[in-house]
PDB file of N, CA and C in Angstrom:
ATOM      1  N   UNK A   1       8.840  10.873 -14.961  1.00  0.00           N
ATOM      2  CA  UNK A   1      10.138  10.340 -15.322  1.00  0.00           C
ATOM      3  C   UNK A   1       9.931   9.430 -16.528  1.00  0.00           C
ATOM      4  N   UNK A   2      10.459   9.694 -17.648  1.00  0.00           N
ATOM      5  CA  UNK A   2      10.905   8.252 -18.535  1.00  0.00           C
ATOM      6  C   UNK A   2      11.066   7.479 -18.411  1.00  0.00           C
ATOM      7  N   UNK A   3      10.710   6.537 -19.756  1.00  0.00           N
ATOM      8  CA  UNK A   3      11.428   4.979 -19.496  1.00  0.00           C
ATOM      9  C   UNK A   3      12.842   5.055 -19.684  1.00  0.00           C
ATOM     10  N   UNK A   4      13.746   6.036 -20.350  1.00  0.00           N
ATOM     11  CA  UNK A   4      14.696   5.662 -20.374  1.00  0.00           C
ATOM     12  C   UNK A   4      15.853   5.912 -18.826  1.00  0.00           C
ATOM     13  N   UNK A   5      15.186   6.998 -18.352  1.00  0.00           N
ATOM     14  CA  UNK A   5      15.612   7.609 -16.953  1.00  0.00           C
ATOM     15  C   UNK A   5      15.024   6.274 -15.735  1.00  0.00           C
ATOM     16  N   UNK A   6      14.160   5.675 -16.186  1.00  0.00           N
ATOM     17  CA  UNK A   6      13.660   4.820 -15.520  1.00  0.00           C
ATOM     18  C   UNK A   6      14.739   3.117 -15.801  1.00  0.00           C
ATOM     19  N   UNK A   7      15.062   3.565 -16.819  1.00  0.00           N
ATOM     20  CA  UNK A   7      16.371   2.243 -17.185  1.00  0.00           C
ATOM     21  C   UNK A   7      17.306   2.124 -17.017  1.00  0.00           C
ATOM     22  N   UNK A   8      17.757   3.382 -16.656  1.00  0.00           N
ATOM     23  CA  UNK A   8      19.092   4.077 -16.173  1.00  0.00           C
ATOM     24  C   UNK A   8      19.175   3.893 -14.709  1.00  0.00           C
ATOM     25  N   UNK A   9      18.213   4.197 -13.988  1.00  0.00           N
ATOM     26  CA  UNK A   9      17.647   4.303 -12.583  1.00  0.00           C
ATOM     27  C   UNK A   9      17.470   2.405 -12.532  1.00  0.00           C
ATOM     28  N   UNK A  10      17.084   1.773 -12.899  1.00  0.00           N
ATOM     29  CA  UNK A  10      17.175  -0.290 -12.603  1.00  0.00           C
ATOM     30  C   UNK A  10      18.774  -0.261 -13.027  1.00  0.00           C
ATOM     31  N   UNK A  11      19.191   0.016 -13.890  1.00  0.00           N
ATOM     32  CA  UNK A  11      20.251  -0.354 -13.680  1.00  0.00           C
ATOM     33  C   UNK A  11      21.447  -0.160 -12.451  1.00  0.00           C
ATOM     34  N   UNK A  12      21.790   1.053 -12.240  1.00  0.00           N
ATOM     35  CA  UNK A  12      22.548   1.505 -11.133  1.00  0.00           C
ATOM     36  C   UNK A  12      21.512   0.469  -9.562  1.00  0.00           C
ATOM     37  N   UNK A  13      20.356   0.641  -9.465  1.00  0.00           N
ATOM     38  CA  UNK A  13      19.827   0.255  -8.284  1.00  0.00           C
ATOM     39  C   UNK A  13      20.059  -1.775  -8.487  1.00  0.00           C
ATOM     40  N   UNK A  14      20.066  -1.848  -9.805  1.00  0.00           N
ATOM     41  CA  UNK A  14      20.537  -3.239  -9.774  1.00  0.00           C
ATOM     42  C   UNK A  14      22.012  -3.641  -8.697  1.00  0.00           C
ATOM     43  N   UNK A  15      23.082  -2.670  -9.515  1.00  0.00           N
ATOM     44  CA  UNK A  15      24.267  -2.767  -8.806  1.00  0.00           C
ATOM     45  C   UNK A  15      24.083  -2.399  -7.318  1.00  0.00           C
ATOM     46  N   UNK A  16      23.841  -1.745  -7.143  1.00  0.00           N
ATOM     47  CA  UNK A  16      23.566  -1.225  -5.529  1.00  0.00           C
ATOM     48  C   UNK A  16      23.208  -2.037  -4.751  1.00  0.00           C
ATOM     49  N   UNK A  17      21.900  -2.974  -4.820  1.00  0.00           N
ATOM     50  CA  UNK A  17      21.382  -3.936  -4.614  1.00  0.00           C
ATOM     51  C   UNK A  17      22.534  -5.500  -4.338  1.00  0.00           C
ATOM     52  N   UNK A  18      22.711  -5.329  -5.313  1.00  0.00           N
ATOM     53  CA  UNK A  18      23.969  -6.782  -5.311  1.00  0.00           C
ATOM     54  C   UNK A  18      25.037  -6.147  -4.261  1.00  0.00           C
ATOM     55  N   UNK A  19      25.261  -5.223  -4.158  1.00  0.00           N
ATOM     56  CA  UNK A  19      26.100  -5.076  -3.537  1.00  0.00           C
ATOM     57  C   UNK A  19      26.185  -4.735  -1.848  1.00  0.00           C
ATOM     58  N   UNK A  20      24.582  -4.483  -1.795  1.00  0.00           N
ATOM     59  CA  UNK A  20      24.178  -4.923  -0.545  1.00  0.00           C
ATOM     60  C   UNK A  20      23.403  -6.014  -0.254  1.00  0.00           C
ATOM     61  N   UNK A  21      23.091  -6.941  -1.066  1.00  0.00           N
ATOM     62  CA  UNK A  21      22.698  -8.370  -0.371  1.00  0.00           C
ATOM     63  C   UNK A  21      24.457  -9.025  -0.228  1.00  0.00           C
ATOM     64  N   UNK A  22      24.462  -9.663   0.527  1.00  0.00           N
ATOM     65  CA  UNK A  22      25.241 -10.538   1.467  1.00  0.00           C
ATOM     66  C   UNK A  22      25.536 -12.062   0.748  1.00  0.00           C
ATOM     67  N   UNK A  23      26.599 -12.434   0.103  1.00  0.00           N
ATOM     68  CA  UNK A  23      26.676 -13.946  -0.266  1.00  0.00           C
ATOM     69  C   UNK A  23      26.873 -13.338  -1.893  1.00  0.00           C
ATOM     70  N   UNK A  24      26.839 -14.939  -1.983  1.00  0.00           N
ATOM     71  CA  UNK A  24      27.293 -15.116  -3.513  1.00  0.00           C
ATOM     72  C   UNK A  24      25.435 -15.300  -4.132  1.00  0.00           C
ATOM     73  N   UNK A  25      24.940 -14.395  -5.505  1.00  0.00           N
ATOM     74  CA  UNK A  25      23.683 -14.557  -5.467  1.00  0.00           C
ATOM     75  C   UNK A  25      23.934 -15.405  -7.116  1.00  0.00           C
ATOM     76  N   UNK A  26      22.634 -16.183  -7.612  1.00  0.00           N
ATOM     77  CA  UNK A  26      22.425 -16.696  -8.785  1.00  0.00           C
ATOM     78  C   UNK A  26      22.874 -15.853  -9.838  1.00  0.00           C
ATOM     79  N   UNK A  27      23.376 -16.062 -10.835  1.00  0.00           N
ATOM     80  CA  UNK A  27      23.345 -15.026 -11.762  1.00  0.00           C
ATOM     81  C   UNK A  27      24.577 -14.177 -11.659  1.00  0.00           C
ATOM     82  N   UNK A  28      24.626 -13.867 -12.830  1.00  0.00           N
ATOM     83  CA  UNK A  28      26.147 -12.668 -12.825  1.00  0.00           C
ATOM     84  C   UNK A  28      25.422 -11.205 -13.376  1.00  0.00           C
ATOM     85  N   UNK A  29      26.975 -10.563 -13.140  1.00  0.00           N
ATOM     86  CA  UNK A  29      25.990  -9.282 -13.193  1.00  0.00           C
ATOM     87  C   UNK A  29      25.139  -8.944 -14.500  1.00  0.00           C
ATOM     88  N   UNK A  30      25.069  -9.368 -15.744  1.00  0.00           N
ATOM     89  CA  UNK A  30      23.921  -9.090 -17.045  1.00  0.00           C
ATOM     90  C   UNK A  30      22.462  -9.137 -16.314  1.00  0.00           C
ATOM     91  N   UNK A  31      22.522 -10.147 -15.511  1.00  0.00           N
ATOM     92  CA  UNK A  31      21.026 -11.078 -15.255  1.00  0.00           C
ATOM     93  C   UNK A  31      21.026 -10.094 -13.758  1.00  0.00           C
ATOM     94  N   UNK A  32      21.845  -9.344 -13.369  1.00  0.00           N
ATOM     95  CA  UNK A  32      21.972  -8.846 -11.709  1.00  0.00           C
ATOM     96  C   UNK A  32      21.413  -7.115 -12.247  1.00  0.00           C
ATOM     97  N   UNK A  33      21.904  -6.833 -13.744  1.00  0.00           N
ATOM     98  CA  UNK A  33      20.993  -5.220 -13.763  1.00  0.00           C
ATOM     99  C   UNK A  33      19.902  -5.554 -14.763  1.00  0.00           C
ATOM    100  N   UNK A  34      19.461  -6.747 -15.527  1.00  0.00           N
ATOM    101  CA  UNK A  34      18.405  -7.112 -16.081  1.00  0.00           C
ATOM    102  C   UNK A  34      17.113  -6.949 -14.754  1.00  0.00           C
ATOM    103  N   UNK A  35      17.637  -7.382 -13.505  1.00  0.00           N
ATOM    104  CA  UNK A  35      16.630  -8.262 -12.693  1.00  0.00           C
ATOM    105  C   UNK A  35      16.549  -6.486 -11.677  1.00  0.00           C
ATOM    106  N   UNK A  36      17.288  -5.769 -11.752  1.00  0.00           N
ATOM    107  CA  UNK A  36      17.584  -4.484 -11.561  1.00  0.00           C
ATOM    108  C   UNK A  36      16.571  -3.380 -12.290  1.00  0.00           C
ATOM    109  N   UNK A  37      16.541  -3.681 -13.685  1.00  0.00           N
ATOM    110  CA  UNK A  37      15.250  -2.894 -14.093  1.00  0.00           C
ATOM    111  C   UNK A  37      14.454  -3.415 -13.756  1.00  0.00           C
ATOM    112  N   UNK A  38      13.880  -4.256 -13.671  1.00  0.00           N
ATOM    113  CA  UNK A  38      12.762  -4.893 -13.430  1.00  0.00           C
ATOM    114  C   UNK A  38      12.289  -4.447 -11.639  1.00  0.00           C
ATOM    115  N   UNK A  39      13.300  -4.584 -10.759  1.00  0.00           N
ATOM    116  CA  UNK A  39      12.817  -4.428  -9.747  1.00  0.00           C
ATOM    117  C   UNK A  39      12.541  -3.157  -9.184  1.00  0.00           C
ATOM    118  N   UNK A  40      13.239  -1.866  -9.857  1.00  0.00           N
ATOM    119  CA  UNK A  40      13.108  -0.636 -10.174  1.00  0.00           C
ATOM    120  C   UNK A  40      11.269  -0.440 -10.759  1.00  0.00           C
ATOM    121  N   UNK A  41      10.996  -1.300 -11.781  1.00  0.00           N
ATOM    122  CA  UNK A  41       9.782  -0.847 -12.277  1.00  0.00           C
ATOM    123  C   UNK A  41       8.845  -1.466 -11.097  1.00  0.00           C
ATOM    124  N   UNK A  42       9.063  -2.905 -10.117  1.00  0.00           N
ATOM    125  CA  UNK A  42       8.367  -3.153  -9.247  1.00  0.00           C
ATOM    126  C   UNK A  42       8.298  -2.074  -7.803  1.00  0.00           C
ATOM    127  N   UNK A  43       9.760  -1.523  -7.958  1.00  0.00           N
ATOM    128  CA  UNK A  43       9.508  -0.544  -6.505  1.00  0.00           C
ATOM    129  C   UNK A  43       8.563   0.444  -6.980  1.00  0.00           C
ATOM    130  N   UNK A  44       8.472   0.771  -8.107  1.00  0.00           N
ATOM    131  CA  UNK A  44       8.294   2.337  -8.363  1.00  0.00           C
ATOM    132  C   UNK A  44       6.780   1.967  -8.765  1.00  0.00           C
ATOM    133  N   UNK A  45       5.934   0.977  -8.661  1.00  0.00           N
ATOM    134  CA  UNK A  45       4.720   0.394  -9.017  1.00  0.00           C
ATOM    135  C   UNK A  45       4.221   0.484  -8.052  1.00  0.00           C
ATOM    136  N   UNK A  46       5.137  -0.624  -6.636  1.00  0.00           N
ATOM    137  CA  UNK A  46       4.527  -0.720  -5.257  1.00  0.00           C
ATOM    138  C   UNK A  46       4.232   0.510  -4.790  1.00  0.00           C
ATOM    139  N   UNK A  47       5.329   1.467  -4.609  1.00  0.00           N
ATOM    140  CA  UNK A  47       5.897   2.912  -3.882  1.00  0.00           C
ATOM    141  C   UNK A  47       4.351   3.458  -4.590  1.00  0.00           C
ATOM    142  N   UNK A  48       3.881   3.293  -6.052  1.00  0.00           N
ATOM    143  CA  UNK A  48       2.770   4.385  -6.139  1.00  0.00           C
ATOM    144  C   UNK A  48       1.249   4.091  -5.802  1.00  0.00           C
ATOM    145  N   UNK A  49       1.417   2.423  -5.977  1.00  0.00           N
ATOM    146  CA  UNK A  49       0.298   1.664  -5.190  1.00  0.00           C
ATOM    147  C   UNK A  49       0.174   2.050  -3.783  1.00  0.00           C
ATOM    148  N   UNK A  50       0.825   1.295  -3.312  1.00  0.00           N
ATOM    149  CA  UNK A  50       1.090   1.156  -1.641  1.00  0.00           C
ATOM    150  C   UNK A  50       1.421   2.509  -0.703  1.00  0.00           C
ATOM    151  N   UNK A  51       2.350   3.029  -0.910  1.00  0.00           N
ATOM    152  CA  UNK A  51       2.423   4.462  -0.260  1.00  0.00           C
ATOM    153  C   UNK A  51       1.832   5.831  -0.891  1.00  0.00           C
ATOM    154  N   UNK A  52       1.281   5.578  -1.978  1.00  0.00           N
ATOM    155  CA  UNK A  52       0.729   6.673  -2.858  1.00  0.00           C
ATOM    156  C   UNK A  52       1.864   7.846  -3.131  1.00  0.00           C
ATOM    157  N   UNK A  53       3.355   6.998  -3.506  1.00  0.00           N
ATOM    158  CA  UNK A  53       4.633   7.993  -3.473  1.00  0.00           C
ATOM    159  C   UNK A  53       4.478   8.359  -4.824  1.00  0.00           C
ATOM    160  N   UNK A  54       4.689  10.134  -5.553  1.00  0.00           N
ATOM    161  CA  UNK A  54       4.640  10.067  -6.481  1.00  0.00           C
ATOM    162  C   UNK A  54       6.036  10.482  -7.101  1.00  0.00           C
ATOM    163  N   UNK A  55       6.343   9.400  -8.086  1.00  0.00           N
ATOM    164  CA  UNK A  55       7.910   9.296  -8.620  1.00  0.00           C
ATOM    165  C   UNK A  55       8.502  10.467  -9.121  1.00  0.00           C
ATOM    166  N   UNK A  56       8.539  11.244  -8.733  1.00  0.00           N
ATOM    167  CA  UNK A  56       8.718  13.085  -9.490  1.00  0.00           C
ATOM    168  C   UNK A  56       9.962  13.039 -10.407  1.00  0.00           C
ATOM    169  N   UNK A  57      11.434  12.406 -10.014  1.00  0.00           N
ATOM    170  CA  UNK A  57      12.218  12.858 -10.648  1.00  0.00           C
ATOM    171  C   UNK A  57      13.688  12.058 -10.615  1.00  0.00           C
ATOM    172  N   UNK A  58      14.411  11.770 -11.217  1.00  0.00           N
ATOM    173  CA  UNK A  58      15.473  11.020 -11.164  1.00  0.00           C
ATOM    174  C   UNK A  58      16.282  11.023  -9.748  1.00  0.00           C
ATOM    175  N   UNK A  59      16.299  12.514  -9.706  1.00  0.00           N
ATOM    176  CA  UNK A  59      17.131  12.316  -8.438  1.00  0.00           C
ATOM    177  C   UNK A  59      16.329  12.988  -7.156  1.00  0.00           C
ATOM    178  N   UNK A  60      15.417  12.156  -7.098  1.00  0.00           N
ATOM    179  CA  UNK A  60      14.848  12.227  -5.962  1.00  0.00           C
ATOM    180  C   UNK A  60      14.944  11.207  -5.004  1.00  0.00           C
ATOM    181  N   UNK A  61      14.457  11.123  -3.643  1.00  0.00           N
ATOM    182  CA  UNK A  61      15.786  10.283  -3.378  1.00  0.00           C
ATOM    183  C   UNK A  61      13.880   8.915  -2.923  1.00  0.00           C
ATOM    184  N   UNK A  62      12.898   8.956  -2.437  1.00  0.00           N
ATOM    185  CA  UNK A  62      12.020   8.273  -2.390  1.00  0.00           C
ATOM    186  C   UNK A  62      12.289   7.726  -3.635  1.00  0.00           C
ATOM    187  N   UNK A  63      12.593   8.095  -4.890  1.00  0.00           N
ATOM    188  CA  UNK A  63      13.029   7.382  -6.395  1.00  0.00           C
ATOM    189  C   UNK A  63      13.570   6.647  -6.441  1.00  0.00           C
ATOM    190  N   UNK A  64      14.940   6.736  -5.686  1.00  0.00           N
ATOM    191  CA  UNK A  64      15.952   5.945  -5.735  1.00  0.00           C
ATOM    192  C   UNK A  64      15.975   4.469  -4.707  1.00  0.00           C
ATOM    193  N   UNK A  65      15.335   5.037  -3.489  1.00  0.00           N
ATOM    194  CA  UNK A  65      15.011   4.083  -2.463  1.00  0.00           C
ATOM    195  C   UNK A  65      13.675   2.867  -2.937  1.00  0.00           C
ATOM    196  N   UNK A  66      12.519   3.477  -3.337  1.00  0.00           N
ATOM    197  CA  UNK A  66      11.973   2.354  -4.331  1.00  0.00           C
ATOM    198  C   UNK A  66      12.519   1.286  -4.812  1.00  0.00           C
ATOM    199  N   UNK A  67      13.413   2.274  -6.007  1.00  0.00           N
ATOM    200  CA  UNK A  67      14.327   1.248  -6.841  1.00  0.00           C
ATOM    201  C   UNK A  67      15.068   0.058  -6.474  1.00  0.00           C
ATOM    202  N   UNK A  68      15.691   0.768  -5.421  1.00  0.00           N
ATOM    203  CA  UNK A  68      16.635  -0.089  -4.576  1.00  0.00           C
ATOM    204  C   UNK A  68      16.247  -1.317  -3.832  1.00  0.00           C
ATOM    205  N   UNK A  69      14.683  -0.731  -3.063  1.00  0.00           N
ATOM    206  CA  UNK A  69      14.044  -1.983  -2.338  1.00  0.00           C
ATOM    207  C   UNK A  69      13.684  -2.918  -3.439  1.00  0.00           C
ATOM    208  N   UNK A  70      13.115  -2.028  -4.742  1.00  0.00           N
ATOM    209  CA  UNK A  70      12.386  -3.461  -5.450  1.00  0.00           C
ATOM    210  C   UNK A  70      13.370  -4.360  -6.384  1.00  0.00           C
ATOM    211  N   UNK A  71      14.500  -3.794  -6.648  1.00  0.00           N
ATOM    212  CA  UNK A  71      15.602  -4.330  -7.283  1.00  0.00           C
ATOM    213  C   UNK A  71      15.846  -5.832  -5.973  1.00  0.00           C
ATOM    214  N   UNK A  72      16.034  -5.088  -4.622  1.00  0.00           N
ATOM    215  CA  UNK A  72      16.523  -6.073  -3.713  1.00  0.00           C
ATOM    216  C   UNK A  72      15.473  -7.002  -3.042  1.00  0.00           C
ATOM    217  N   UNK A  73      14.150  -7.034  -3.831  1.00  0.00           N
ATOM    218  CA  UNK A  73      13.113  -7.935  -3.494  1.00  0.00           C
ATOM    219  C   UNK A  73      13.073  -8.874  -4.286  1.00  0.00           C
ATOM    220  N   UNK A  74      13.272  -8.707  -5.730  1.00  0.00           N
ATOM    221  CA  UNK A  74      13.643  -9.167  -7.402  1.00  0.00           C
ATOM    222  C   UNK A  74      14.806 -10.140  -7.191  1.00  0.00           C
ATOM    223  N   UNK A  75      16.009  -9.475  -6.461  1.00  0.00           N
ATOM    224  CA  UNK A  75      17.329 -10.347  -6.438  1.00  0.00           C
ATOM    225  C   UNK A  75      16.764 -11.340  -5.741  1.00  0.00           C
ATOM    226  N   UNK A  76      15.953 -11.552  -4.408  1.00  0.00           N
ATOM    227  CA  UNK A  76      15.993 -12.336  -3.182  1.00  0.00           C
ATOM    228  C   UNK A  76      15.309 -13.457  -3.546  1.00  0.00           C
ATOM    229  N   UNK A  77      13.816 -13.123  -4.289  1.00  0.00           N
ATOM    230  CA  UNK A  77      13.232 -13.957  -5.765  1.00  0.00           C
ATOM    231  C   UNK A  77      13.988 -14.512  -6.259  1.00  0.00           C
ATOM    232  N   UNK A  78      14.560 -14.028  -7.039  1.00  0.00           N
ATOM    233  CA  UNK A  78      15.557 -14.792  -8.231  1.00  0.00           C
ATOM    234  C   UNK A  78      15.782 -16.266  -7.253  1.00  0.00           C
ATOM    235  N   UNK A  79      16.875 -15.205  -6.052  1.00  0.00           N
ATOM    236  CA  UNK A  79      18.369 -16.030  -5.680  1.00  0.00           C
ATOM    237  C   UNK A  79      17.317 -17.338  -4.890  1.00  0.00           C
ATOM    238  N   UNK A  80      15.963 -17.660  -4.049  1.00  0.00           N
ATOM    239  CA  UNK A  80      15.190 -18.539  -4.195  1.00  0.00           C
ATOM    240  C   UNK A  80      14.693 -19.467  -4.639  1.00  0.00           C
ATOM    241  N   UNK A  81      14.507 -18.723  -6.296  1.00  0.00           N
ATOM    242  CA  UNK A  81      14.079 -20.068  -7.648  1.00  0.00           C
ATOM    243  C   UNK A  81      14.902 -20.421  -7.781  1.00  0.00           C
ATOM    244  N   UNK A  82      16.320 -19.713  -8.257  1.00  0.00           N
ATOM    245  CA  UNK A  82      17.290 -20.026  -9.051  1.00  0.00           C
ATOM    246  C   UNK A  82      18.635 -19.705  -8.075  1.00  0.00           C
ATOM    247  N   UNK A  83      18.354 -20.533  -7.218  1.00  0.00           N
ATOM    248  CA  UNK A  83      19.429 -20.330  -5.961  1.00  0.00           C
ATOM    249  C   UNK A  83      20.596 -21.645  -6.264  1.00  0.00           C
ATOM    250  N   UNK A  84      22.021 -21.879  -5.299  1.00  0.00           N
ATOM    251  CA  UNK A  84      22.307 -22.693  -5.738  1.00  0.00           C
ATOM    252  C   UNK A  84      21.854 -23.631  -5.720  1.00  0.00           C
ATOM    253  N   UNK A  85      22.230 -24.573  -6.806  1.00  0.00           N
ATOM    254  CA  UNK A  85      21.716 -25.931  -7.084  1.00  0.00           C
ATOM    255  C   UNK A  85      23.033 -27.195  -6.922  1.00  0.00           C
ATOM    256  N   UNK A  86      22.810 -27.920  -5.906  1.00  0.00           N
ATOM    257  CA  UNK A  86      23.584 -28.961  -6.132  1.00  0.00           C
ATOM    258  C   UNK A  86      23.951 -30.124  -7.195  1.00  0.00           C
ATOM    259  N   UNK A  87      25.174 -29.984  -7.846  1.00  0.00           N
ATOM    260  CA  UNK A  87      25.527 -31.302  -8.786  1.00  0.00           C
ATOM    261  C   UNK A  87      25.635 -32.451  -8.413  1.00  0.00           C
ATOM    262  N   UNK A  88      24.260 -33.198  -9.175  1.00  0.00           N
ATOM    263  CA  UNK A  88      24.548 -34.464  -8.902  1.00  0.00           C
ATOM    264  C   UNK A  88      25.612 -35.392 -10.135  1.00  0.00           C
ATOM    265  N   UNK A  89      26.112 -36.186  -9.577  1.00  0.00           N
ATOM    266  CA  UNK A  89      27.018 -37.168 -10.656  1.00  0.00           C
ATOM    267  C   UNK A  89      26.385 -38.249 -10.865  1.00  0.00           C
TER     268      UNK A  89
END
């Protein structure tokens, strides 16, 4: 698979992701399919490390599920560091 099929693929799994974690998360959506590729390139890293899955093809669906977990490991990160922050006056 490409990087660009692979950018295409963080993005959508970005949205997907946000839209199954629960609550209000850090960040709006730019920083929600930024953090989306990224977690796409972490599923699809782990998935070939860890399960020895090999990424064959866009729409495959071990492809998509990667994406999805590592997009929604990336958000949970984020929403941690950069979770809300209380204003002080």
């Amino acid at each position: 698979m490409g990087f660009f099929s692979f950018l295409l693929l963080g993005l959508i799994a970005g949205a997907i992701a946000k839209l199954i974690l629960p609550g209000k998360q850090a960040g709006g959506w730019i920083i929600t399919l930024i953090l989306g590729v990224i977690g796409a390139f972490l599923g699809g890293w782990l998935g070939s490390m860890i399960f020895n899955v090999n990424l064959q093809g866009f729409f495959n669906l071990s492809t998509w599920l990667l994406a999805i977990g590592g997009s929604i490991i990336v958000l949970l990160i984020y929403g941690l560091i950069f979770g809300r922050r209380k204003k002080t006056d």
